[in-house]
Protein backbone atom coordinates (compact mmCIF):
# COMPACT_ATOMS: atom_id res chain seq x y z
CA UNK A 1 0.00 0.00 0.00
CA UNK A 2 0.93 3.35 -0.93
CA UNK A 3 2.07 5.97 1.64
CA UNK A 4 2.40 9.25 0.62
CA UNK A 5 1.44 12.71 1.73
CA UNK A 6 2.50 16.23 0.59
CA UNK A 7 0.60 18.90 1.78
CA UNK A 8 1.55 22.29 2.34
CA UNK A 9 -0.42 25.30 4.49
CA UNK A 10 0.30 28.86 3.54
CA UNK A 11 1.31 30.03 7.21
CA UNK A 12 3.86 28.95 9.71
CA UNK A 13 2.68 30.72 12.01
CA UNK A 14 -0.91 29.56 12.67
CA UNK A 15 -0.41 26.15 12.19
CA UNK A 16 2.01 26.32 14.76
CA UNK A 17 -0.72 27.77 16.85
CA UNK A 18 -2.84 24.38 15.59
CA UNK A 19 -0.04 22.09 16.79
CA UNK A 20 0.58 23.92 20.10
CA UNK A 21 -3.27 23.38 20.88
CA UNK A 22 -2.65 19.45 19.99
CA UNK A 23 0.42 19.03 22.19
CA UNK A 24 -1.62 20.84 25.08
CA UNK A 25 -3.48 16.98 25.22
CA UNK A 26 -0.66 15.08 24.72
CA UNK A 27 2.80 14.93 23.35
CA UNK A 28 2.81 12.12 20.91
CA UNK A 29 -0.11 12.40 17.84
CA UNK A 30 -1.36 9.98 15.29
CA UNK A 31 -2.65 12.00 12.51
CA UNK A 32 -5.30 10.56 9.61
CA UNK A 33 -4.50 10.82 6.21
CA UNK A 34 -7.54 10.42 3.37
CA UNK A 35 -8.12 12.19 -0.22
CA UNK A 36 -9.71 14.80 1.55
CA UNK A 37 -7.83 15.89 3.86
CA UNK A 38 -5.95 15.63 7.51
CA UNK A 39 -7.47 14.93 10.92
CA UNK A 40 -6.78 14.05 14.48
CA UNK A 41 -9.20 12.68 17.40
CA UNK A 42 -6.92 12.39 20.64
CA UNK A 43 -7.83 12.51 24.71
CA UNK A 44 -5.52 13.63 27.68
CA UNK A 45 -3.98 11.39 29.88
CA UNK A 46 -7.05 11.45 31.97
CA UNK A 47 -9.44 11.17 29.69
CA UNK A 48 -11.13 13.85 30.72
CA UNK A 49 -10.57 15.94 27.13
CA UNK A 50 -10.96 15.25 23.75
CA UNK A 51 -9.93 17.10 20.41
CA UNK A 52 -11.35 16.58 17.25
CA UNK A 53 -9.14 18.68 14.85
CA UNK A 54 -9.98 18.45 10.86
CA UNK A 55 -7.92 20.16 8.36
CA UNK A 56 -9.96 19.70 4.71
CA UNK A 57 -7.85 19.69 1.44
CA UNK A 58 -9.38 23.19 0.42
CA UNK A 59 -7.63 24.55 3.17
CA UNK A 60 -4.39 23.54 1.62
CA UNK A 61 -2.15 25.42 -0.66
CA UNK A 62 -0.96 22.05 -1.94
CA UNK A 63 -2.37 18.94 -1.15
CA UNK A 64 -1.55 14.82 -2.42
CA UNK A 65 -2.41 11.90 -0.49
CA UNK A 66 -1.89 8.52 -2.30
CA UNK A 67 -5.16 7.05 0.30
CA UNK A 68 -5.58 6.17 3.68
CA UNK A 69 -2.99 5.46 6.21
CA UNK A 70 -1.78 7.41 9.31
CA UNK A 71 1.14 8.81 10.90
CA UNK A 72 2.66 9.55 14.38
CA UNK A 73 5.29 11.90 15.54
CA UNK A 74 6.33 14.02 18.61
CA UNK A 75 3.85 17.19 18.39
CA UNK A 76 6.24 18.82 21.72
CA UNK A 77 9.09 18.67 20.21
CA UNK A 78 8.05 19.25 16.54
CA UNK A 79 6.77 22.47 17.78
CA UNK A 80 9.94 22.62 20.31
CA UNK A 81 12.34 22.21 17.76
CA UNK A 82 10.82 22.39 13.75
CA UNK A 83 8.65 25.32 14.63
CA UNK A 84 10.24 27.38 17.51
CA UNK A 85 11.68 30.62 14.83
CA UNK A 86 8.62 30.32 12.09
CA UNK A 87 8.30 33.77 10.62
CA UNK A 88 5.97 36.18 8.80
CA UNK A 89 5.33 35.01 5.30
CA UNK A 90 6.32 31.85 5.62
CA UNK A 91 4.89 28.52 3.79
CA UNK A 92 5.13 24.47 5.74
CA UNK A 93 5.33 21.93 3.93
CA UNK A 94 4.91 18.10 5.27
CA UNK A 95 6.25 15.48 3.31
CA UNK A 96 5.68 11.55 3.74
CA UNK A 97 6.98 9.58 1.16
CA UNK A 98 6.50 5.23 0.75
CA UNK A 99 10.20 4.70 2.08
CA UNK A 100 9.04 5.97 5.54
CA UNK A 101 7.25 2.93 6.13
CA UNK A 102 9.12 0.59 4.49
CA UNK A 103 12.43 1.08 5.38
CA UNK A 104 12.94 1.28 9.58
CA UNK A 105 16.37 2.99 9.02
CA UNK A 106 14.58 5.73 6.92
CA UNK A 107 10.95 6.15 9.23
CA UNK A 108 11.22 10.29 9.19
CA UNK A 109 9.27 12.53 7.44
CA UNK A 110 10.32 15.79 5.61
CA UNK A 111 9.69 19.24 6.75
CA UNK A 112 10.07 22.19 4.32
CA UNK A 113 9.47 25.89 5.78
CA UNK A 114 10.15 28.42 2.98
CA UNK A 115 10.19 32.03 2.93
CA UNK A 116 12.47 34.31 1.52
CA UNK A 117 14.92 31.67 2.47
CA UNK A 118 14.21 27.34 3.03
CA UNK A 119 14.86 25.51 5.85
CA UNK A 120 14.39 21.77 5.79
CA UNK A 121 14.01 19.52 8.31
CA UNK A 122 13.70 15.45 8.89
CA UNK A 123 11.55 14.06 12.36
CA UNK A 124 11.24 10.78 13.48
CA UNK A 125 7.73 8.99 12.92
CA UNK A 126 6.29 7.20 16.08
CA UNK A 127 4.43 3.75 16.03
CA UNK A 128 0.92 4.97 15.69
CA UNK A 129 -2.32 4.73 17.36
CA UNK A 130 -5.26 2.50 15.95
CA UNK A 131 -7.45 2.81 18.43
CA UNK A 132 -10.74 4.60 17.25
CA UNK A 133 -11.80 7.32 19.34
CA UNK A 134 -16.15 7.92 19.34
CA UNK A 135 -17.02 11.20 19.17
CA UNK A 136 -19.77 11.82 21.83
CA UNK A 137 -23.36 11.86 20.18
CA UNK A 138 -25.05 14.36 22.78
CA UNK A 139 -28.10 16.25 22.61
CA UNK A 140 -26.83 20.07 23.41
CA UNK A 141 -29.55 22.18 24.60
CA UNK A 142 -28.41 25.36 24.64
CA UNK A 143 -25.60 26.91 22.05
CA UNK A 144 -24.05 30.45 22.53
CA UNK A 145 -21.34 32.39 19.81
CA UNK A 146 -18.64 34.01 22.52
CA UNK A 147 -15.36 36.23 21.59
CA UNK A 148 -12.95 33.66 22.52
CA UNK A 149 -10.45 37.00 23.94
CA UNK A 150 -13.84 37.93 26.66
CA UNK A 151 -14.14 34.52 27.79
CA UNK A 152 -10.18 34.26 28.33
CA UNK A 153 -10.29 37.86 30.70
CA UNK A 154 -13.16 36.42 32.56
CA UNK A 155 -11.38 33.51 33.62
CA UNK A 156 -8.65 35.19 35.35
CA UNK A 157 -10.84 36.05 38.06
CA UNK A 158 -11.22 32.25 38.66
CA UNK A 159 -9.24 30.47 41.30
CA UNK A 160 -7.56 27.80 38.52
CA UNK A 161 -7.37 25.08 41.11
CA UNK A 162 -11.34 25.19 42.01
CA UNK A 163 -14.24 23.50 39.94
CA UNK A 164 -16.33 26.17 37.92
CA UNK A 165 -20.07 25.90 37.46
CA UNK A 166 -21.92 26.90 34.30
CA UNK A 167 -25.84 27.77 34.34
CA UNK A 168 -27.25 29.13 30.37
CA UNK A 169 -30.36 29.85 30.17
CA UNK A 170 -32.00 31.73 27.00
CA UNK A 171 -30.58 35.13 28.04
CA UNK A 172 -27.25 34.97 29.59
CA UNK A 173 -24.16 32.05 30.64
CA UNK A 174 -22.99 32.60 34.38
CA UNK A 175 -19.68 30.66 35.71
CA UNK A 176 -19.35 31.22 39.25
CA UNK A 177 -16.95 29.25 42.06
CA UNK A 178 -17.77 29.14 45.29
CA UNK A 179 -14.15 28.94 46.78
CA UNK A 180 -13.21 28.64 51.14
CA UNK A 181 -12.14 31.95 51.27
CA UNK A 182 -13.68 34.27 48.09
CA UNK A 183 -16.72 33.02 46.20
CA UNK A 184 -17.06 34.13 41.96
CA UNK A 185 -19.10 34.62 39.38
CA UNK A 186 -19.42 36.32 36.36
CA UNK A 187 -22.85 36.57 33.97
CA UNK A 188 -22.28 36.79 30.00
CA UNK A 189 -25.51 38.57 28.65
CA UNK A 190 -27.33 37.78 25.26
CA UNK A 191 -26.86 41.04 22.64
CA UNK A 192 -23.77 42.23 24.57
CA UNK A 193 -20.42 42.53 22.83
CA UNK A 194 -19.35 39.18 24.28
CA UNK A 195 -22.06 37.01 23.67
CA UNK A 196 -23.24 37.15 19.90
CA UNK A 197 -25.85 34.51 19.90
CA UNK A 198 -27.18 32.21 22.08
CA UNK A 199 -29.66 29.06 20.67
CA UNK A 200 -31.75 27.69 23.66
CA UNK A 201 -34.05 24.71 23.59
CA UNK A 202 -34.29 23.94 27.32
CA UNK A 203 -36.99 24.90 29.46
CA UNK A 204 -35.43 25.33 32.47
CA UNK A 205 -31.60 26.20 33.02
CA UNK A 206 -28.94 24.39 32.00
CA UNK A 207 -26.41 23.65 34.58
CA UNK A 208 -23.15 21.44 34.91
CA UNK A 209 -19.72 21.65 36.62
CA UNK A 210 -16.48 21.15 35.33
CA UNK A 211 -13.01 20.59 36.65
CA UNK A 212 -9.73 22.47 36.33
CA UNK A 213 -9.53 22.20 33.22
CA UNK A 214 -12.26 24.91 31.82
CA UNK A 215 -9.86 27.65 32.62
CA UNK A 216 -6.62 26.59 30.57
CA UNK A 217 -9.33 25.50 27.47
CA UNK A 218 -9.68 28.82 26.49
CA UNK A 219 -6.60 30.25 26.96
CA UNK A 220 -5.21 27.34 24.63
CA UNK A 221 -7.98 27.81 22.02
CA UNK A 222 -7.65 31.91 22.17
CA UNK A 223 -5.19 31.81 19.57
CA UNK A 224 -6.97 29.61 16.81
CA UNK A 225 -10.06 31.42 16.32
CA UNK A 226 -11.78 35.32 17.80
CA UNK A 227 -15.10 33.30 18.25
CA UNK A 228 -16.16 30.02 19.66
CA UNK A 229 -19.17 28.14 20.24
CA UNK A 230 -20.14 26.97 23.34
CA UNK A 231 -22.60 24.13 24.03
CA UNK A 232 -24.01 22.53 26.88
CA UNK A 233 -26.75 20.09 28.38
CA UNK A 234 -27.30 19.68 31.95
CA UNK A 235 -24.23 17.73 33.67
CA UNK A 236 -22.71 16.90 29.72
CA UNK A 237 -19.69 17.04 28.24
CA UNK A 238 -19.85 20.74 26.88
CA UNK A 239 -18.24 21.12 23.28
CA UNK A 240 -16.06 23.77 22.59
CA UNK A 241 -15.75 24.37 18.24
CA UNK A 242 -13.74 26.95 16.53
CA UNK A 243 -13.55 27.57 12.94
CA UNK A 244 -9.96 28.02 11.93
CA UNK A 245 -8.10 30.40 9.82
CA UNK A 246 -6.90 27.76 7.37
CA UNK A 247 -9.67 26.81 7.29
CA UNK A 248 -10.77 23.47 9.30
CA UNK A 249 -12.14 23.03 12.62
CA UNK A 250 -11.20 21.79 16.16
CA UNK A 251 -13.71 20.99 18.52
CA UNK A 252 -13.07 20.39 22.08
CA UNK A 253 -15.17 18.01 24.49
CA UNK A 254 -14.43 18.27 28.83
CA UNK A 255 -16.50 15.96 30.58
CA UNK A 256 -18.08 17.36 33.50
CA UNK A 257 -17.87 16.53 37.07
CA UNK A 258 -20.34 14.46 39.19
């Protein structure tokens, strides 16, 4: 079977920025290779979060894939070491070619970053994953369009080592804490500058609590898109999805706590 992939994205920069999201779950990645484009589904550690990052062909300067197969490298130190003086203007290219797979003294891939001078670079490939990750298949009752940038200031209030609690309902999304020493809250209002839209099919309000985590999402995700949309059900996973600059998506699942 055939294994080759060239694909390359017009900025450095941001899909840096992708890859810096992806290493934020883990540091080793098994990516998806089709026709149609590039993808990734990958939990933490814990289990706790999931990404679900697609990167179509259209959002490709360049783009070959011979068919299916997949491919695993170091994301930490690809960004560490590959991506760590990317510059303005500047094109990546990935290339996997057959030998790769076939020959164990050759398993690398070939990294091209060309502005108005090339650098190229060879990483190791990793054994990959196979396992198959489900997405969730959850009815979300209530949907809201934030600026990513609001939702990031807001946060900083929060005590990052406390659990926050979320309650939508059809006008507004409150997170409050309830810490030992200073309680927290803050209420995002429908038709303000920070909340653009909010979808609600529940009756009464929606409410879950969620770990840790919730804080550093954001702040992660803050650099990939100026909007996201948040949706919830009552103690559910909530979904994070952004629509990237490249274009593609990522979409971010926490599972609440009990």
């Amino acid at each position: 079977m055939n294994h080759v992939l060239n694909v390359k994205y017009r900025d450095s920069q941001y899909f840096k920025r992708i890859l810096q999201a992806v290493e934020y779950f883990s540091d080793e990645a098994t990516f998806q290779v089709s026709p149609e484009g590039l993808s990734l589904q990958m939990m933490d550690p814990g289990k706790v979060m999931l990404i679900d990052l697609n990167l179509p062909k259209a959002g490709a300067e360049d783009y070959f894939a011979s068919g299916p197969f997949r491919f695993a490298f170091n994301v930490a130190e690809f960004v560490k070491r590959v991506l760590k003086n990317t510059v303005k203007d500047e094109s990546v290219t990935l290339n996997v070619a057959d030998e790769s797979f076939e020959d164990k003294t050759k398993s690398e891939f070939e990294i091209e970053l060309k502005s108005k001078f090339t650098r190229n670079f060879k990483v190791p490939l990793l054994e990959y994953s196979t396992e198959e990750i489900p997405m969730p298949k959850i009815n979300w009752t209530w949907e809201a369009i934030l600026v990513t940038e609001d939702v990031v200031t807001v946060f900083k209030d929060a005590v990052e080592d406390e659990a926050v609690k979320v309650i939508a309902t059809a006008e507004n999304v409150r997170f409050e804490q309830t810490g030992d020493y200073i309680g927290w809250f803050c209420e995002l209002k429908k038709g303000s500058d920070t909340v653009l839209n909010i979808e609600n099919q529940s009756e009464s309000p929606v409410k879950a609590t969620y770990g840790t985590m919730i804080h550093k999402l954001w702040n992660i995700l803050k650099p990939l898109s100026d909007v996201t949309r948040l949706s919830l059900a009552t103690d559910m996973p909530l979904k994070l999805k952004l629509e990237l600059a490249i274009p593609g998506t990522v979409t971010v699942f926490l599972a609440p706590r009990i």
